[in-house]
PDB file of N, CA and C in Angstrom:
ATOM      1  N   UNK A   1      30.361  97.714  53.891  1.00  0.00           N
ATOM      2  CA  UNK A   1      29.197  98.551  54.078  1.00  0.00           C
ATOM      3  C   UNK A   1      29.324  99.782  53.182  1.00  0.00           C
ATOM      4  N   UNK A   2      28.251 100.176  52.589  1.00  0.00           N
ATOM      5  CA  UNK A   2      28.348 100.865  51.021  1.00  0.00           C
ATOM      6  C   UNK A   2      27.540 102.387  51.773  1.00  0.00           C
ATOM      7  N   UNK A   3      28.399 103.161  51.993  1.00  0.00           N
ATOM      8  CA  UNK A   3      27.704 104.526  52.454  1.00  0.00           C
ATOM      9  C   UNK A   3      27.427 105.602  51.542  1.00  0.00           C
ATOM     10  N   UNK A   4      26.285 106.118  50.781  1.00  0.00           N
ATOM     11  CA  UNK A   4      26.327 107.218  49.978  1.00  0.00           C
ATOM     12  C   UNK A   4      26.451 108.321  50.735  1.00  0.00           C
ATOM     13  N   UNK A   5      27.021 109.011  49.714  1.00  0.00           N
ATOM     14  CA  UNK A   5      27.582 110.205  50.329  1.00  0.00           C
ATOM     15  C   UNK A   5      27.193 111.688  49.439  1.00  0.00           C
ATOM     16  N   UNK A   6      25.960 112.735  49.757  1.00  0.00           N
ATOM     17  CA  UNK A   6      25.337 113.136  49.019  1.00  0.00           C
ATOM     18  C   UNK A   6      26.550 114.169  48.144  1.00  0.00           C
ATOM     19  N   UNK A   7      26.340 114.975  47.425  1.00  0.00           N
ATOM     20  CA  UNK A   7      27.066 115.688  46.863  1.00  0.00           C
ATOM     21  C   UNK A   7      27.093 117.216  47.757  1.00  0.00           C
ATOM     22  N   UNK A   8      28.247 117.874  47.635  1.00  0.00           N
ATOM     23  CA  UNK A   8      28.156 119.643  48.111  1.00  0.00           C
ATOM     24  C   UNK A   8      28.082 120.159  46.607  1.00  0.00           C
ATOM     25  N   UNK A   9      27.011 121.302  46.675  1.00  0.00           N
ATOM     26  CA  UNK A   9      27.642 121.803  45.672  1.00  0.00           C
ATOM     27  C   UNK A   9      27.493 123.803  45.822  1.00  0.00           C
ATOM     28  N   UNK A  10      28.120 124.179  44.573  1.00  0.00           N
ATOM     29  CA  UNK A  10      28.018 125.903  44.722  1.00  0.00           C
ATOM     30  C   UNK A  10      27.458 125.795  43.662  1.00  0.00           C
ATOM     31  N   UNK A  11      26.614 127.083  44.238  1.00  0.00           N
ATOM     32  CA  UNK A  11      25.906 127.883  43.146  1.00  0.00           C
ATOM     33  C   UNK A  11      25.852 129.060  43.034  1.00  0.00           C
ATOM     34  N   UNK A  12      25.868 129.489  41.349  1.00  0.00           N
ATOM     35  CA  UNK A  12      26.726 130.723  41.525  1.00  0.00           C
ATOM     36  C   UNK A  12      26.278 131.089  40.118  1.00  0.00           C
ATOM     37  N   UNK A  13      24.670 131.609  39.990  1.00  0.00           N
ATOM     38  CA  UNK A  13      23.957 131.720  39.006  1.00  0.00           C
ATOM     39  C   UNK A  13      24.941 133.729  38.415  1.00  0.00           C
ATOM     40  N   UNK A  14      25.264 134.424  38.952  1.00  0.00           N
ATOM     41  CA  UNK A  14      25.591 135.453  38.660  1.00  0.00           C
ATOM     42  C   UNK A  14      26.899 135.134  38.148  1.00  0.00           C
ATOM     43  N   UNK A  15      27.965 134.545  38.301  1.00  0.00           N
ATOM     44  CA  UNK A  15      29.435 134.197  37.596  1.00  0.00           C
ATOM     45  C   UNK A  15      29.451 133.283  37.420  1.00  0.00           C
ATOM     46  N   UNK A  16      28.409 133.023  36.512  1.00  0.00           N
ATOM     47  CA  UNK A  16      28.901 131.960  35.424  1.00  0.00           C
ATOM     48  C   UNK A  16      29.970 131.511  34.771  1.00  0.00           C
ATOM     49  N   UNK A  17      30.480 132.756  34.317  1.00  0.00           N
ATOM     50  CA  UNK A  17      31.960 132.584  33.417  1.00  0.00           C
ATOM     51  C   UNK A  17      33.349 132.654  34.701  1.00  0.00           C
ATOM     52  N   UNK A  18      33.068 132.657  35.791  1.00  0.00           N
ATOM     53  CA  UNK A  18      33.769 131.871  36.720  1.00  0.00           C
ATOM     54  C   UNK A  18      33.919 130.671  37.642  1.00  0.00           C
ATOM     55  N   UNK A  19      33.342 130.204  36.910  1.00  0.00           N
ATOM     56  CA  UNK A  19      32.774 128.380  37.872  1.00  0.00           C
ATOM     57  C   UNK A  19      34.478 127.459  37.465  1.00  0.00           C
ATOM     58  N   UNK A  20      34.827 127.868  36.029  1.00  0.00           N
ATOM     59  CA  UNK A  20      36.125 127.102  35.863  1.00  0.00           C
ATOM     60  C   UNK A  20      37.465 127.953  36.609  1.00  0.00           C
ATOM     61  N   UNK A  21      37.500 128.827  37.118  1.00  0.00           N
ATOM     62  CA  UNK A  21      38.525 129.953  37.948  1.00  0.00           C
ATOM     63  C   UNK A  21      38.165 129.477  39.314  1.00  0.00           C
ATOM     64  N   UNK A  22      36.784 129.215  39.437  1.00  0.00           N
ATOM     65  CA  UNK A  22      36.871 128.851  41.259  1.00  0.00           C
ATOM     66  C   UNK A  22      36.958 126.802  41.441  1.00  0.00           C
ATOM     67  N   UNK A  23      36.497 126.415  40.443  1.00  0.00           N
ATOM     68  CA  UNK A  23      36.753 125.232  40.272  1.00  0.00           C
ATOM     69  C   UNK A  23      38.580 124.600  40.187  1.00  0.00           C
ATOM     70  N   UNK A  24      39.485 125.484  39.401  1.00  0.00           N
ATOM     71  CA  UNK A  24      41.110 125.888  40.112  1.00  0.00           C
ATOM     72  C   UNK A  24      41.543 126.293  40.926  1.00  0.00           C
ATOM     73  N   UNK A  25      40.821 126.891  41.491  1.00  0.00           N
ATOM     74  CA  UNK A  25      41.068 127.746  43.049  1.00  0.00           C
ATOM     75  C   UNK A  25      41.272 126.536  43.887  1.00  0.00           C
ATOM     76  N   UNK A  26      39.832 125.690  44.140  1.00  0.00           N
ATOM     77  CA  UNK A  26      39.398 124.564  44.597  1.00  0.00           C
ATOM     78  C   UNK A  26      40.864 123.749  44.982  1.00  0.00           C
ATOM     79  N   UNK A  27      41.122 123.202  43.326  1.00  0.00           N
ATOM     80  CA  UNK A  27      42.551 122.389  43.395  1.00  0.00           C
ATOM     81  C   UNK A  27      43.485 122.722  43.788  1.00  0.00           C
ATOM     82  N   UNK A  28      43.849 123.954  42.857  1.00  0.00           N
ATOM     83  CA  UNK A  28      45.035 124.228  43.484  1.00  0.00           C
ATOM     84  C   UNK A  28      45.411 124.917  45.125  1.00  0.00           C
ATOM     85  N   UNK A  29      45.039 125.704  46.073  1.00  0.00           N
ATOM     86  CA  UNK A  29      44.639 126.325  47.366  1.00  0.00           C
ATOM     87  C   UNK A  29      44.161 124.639  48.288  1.00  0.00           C
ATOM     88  N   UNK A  30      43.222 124.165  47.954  1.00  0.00           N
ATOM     89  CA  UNK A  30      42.607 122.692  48.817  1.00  0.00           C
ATOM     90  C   UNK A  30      42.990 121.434  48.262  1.00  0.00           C
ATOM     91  N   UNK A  31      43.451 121.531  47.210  1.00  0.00           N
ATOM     92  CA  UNK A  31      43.593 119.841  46.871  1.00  0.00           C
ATOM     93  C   UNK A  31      42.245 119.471  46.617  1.00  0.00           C
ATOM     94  N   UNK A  32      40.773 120.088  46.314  1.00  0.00           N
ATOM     95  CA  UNK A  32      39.627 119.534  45.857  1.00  0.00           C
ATOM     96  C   UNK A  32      39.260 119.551  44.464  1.00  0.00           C
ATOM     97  N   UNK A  33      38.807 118.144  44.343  1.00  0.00           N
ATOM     98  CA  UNK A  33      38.351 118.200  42.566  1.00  0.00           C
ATOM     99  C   UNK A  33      36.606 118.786  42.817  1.00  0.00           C
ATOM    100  N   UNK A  34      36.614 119.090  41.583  1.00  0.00           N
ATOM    101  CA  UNK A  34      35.157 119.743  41.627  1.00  0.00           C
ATOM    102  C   UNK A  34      34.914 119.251  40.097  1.00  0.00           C
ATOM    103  N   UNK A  35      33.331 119.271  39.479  1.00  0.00           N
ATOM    104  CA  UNK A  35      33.047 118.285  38.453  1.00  0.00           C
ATOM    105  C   UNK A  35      31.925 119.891  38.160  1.00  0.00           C
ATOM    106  N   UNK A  36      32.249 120.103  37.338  1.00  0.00           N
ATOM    107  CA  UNK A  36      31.290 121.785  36.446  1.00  0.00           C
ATOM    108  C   UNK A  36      30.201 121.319  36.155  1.00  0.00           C
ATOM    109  N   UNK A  37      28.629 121.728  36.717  1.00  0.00           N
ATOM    110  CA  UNK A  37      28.098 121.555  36.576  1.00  0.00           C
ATOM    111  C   UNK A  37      26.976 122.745  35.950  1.00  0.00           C
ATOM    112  N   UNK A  38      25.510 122.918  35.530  1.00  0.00           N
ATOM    113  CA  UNK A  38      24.947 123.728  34.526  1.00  0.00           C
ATOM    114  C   UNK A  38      24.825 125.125  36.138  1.00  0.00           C
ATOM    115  N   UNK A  39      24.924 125.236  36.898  1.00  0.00           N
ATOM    116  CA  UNK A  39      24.734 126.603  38.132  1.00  0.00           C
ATOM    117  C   UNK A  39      25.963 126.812  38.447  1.00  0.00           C
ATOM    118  N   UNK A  40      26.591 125.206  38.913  1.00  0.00           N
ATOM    119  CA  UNK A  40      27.940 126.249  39.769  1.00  0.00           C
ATOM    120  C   UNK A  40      29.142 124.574  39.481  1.00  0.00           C
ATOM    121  N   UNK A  41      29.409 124.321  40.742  1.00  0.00           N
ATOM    122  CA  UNK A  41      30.177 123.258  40.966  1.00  0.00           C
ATOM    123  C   UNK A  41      29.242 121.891  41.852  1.00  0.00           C
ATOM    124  N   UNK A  42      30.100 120.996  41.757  1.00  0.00           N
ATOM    125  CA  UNK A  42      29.664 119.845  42.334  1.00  0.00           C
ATOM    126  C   UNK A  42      30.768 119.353  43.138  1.00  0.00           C
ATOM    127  N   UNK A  43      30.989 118.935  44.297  1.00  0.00           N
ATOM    128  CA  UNK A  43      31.870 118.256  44.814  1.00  0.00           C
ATOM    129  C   UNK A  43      31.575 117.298  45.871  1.00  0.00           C
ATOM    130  N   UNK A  44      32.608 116.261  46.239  1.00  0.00           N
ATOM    131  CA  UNK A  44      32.168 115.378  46.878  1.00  0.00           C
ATOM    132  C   UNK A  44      32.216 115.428  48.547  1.00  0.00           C
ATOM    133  N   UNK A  45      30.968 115.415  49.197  1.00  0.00           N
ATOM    134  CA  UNK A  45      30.369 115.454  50.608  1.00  0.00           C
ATOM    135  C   UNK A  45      31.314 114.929  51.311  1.00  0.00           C
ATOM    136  N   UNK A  46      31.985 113.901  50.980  1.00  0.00           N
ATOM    137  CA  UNK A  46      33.376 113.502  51.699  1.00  0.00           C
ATOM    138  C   UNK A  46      34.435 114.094  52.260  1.00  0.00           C
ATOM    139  N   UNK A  47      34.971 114.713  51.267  1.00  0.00           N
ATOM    140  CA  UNK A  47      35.848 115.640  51.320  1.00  0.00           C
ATOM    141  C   UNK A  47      35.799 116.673  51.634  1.00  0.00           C
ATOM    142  N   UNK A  48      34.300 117.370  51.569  1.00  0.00           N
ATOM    143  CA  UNK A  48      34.325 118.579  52.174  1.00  0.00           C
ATOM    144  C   UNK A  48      33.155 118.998  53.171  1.00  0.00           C
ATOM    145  N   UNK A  49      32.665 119.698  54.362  1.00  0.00           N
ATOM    146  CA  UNK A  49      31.750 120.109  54.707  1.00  0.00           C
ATOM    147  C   UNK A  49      31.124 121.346  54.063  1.00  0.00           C
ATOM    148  N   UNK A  50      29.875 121.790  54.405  1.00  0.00           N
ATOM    149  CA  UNK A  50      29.060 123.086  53.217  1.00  0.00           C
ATOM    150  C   UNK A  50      29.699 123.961  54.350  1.00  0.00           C
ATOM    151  N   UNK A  51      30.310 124.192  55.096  1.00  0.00           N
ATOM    152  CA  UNK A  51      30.811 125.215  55.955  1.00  0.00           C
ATOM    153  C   UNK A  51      31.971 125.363  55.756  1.00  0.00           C
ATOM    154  N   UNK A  52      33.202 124.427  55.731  1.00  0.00           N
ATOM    155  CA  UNK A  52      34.650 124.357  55.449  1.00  0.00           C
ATOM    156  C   UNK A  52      34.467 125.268  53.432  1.00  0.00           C
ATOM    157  N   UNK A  53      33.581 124.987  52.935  1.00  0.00           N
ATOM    158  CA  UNK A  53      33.386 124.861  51.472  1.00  0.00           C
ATOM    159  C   UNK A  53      33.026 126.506  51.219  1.00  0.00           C
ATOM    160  N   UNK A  54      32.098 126.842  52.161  1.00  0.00           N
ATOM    161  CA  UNK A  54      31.693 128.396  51.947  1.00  0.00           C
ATOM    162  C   UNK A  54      33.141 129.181  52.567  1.00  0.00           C
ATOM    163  N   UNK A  55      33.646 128.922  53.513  1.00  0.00           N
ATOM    164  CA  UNK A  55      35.159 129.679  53.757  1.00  0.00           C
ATOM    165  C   UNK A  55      36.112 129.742  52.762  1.00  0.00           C
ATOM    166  N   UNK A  56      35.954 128.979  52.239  1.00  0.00           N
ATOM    167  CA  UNK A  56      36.708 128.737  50.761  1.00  0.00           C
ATOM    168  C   UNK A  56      36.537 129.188  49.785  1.00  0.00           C
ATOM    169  N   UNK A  57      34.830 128.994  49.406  1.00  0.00           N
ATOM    170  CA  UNK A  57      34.340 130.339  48.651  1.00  0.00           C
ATOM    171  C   UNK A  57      34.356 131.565  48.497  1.00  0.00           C
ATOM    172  N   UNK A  58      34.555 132.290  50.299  1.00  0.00           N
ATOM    173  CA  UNK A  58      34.178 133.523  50.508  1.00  0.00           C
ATOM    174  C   UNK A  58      36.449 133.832  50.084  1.00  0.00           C
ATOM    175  N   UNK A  59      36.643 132.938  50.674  1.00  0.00           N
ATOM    176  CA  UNK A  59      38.393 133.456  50.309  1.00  0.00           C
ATOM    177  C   UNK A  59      38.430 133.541  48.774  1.00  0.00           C
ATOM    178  N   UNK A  60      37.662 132.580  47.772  1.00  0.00           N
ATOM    179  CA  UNK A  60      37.899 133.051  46.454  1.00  0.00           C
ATOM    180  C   UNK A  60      37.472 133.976  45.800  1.00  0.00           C
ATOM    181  N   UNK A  61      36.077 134.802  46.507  1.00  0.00           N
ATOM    182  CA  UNK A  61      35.207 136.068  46.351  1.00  0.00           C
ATOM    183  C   UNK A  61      36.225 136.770  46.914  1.00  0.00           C
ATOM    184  N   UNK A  62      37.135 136.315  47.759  1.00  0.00           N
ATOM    185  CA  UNK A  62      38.352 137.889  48.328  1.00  0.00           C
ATOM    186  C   UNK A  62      39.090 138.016  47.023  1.00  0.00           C
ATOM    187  N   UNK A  63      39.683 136.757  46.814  1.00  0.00           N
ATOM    188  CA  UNK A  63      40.890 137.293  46.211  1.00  0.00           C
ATOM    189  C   UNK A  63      40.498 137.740  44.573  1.00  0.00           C
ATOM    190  N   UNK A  64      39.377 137.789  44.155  1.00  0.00           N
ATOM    191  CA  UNK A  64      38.901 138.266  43.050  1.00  0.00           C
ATOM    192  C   UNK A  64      38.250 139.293  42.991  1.00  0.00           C
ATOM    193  N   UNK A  65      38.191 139.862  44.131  1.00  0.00           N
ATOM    194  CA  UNK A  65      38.235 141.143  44.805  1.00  0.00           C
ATOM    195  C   UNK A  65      36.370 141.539  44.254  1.00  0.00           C
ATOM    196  N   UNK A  66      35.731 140.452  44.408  1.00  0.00           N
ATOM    197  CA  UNK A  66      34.246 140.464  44.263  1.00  0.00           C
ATOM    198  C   UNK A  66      33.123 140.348  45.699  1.00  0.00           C
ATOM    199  N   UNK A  67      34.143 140.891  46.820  1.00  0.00           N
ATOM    200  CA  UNK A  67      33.450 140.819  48.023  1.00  0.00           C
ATOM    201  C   UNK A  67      32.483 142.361  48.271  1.00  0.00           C
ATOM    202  N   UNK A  68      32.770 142.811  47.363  1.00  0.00           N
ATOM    203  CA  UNK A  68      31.737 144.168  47.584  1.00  0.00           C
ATOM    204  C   UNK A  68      30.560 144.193  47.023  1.00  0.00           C
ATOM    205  N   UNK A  69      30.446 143.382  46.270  1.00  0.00           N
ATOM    206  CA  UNK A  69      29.226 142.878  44.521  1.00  0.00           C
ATOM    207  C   UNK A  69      28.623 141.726  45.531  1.00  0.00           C
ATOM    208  N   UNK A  70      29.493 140.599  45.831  1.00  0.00           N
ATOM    209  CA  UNK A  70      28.983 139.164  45.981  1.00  0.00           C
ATOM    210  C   UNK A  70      29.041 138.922  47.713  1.00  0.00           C
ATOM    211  N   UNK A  71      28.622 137.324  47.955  1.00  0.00           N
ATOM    212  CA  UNK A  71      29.022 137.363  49.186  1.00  0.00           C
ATOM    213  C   UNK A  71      28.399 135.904  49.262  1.00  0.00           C
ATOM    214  N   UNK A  72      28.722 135.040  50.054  1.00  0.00           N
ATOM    215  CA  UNK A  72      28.119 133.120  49.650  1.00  0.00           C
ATOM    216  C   UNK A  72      28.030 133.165  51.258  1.00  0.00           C
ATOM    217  N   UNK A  73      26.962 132.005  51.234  1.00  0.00           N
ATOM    218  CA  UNK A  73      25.850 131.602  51.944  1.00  0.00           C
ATOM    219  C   UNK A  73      25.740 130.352  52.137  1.00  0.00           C
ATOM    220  N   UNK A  74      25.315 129.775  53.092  1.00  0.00           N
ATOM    221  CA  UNK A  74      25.008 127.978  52.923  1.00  0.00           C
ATOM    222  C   UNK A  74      23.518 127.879  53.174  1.00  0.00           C
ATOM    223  N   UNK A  75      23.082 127.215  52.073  1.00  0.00           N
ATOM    224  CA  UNK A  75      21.495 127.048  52.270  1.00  0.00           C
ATOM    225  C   UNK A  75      21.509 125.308  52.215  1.00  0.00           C
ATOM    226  N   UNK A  76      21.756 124.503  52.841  1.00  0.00           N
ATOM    227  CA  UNK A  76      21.133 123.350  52.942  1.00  0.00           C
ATOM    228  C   UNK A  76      22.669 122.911  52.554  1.00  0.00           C
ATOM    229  N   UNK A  77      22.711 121.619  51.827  1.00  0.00           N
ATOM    230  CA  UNK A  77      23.884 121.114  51.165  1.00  0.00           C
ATOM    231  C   UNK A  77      24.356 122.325  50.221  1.00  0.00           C
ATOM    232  N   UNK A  78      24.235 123.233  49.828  1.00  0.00           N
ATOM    233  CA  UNK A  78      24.450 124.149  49.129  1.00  0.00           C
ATOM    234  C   UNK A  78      25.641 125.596  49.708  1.00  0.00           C
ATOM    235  N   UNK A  79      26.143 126.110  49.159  1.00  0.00           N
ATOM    236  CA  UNK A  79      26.873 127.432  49.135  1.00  0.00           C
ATOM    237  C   UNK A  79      26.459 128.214  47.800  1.00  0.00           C
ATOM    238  N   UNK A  80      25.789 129.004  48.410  1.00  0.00           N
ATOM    239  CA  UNK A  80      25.201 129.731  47.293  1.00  0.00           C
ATOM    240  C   UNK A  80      26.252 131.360  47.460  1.00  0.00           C
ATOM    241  N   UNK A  81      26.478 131.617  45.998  1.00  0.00           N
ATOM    242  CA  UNK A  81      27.196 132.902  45.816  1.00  0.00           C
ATOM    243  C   UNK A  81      26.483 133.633  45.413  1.00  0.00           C
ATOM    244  N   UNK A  82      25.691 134.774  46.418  1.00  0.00           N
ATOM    245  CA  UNK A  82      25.141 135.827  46.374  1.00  0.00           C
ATOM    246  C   UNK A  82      25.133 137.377  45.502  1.00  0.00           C
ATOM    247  N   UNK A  83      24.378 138.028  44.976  1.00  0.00           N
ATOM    248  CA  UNK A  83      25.004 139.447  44.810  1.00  0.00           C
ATOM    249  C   UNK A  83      24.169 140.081  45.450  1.00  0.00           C
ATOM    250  N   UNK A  84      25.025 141.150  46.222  1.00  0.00           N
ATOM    251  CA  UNK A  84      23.878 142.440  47.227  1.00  0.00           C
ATOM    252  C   UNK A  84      22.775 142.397  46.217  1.00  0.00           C
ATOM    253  N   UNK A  85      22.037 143.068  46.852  1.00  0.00           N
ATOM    254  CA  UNK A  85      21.058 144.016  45.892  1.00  0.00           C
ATOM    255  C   UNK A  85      20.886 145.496  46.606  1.00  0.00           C
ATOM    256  N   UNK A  86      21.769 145.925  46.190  1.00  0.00           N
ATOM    257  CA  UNK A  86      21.986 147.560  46.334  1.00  0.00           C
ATOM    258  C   UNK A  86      20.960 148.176  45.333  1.00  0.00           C
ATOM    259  N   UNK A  87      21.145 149.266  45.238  1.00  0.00           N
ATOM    260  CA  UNK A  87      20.540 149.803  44.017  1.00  0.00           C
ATOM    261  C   UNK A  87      21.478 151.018  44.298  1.00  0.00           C
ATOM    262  N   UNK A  88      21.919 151.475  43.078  1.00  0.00           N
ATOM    263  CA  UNK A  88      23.039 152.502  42.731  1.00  0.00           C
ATOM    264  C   UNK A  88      22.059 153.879  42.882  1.00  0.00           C
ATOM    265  N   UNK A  89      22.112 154.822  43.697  1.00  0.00           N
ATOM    266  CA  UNK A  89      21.427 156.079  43.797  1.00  0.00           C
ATOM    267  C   UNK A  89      22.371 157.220  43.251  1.00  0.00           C
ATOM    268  N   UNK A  90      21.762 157.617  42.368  1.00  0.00           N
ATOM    269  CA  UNK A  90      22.861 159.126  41.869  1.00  0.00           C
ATOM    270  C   UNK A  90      22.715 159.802  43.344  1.00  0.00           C
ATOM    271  N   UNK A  91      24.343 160.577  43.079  1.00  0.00           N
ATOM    272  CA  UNK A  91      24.397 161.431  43.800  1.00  0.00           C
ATOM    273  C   UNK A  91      23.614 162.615  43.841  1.00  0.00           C
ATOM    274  N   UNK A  92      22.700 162.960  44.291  1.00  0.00           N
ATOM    275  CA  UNK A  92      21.758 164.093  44.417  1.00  0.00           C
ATOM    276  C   UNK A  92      22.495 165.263  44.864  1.00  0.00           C
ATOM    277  N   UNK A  93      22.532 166.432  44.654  1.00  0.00           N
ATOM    278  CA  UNK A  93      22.792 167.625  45.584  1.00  0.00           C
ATOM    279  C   UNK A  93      21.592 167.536  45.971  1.00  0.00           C
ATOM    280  N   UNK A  94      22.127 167.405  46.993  1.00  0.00           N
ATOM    281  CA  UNK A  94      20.939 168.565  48.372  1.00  0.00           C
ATOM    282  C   UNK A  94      20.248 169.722  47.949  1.00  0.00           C
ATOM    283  N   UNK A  95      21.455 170.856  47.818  1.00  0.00           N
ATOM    284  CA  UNK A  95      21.289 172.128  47.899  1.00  0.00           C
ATOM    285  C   UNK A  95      22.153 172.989  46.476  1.00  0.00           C
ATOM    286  N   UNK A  96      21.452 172.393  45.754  1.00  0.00           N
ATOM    287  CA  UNK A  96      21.942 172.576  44.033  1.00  0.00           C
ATOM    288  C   UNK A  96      22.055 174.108  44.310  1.00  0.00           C
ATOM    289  N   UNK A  97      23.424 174.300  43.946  1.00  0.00           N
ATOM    290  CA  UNK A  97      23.578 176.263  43.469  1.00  0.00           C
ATOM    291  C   UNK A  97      24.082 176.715  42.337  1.00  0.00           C
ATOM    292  N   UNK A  98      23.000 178.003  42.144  1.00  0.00           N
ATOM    293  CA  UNK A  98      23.287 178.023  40.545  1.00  0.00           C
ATOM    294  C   UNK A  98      24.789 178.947  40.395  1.00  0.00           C
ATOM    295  N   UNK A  99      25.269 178.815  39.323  1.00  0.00           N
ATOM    296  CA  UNK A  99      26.419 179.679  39.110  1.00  0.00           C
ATOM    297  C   UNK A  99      26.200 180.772  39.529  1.00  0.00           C
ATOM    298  N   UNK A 100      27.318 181.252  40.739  1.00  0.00           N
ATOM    299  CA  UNK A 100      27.479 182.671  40.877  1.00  0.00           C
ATOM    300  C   UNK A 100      28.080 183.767  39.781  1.00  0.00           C
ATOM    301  N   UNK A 101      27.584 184.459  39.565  1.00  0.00           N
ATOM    302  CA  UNK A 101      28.402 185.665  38.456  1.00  0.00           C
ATOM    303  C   UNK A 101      29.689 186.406  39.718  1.00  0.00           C
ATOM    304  N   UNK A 102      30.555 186.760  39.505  1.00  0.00           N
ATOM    305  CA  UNK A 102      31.176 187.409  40.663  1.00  0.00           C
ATOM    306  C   UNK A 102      31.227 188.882  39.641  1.00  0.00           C
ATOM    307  N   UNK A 103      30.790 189.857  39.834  1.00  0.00           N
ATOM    308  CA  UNK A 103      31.593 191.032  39.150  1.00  0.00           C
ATOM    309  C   UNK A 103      32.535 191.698  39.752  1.00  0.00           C
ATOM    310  N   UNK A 104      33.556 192.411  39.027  1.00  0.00           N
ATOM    311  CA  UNK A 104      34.591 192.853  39.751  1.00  0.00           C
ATOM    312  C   UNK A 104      34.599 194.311  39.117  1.00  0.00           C
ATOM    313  N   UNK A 105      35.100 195.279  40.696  1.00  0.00           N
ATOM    314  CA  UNK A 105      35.294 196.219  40.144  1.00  0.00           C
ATOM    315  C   UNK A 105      36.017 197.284  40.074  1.00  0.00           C
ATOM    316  N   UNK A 106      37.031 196.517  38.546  1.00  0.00           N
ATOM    317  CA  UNK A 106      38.117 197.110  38.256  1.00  0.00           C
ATOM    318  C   UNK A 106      37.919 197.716  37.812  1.00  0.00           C
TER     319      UNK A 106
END
């Protein structure tokens, strides 16, 4: 009896130039092969659940110390690797003061 077995995969449109670093992570840490695909990774539904797969993710967003920027998600068969959307606010003074003159009198 011939069971297909759909694919898991990550996606991880913002680190691109890390799909082959978490695709080693994969192997070496789980023993999972992963196959590089044009968003993220591909791996096989067999071997892994999209929940066991995002814990795994979020441990490789630790140790690359990208958990403050990023953060992964499971949307369907998917683990998607997130980035906040913060928006960086200058620091404002409040209560801007202009240079005091001090005179002294020596």
């Amino acid at each position: 009896m011939s069971k297909s077995h759909t694919p898991v995969r990550v996606e991880m449109p913002d680190l691109n130039g890390e799909k082959e670093s978490l695709s080693n992570f994969l192997l070496k840490h789980f023993k999972l092969k992963s196959k590089l695909i044009s968003d993220g990774l591909e791996l096989d539904g067999e071997d892994v659940s999209t929940f066991e797969l995002q814990r795994m993710v979020t441990k490789f967003v630790n140790s690359k110390k990208l958990n403050s920027t990023h953060w992964a998600a499971v949307e369907g068969k998917v683990v998607k690797i997130n980035r906040f959307n913060r928006k960086k606010d200058e620091k404002k003074n409040k209560h801007p003061q202009t240079a005091s003159t001090i005179r002294h009198g020596w």
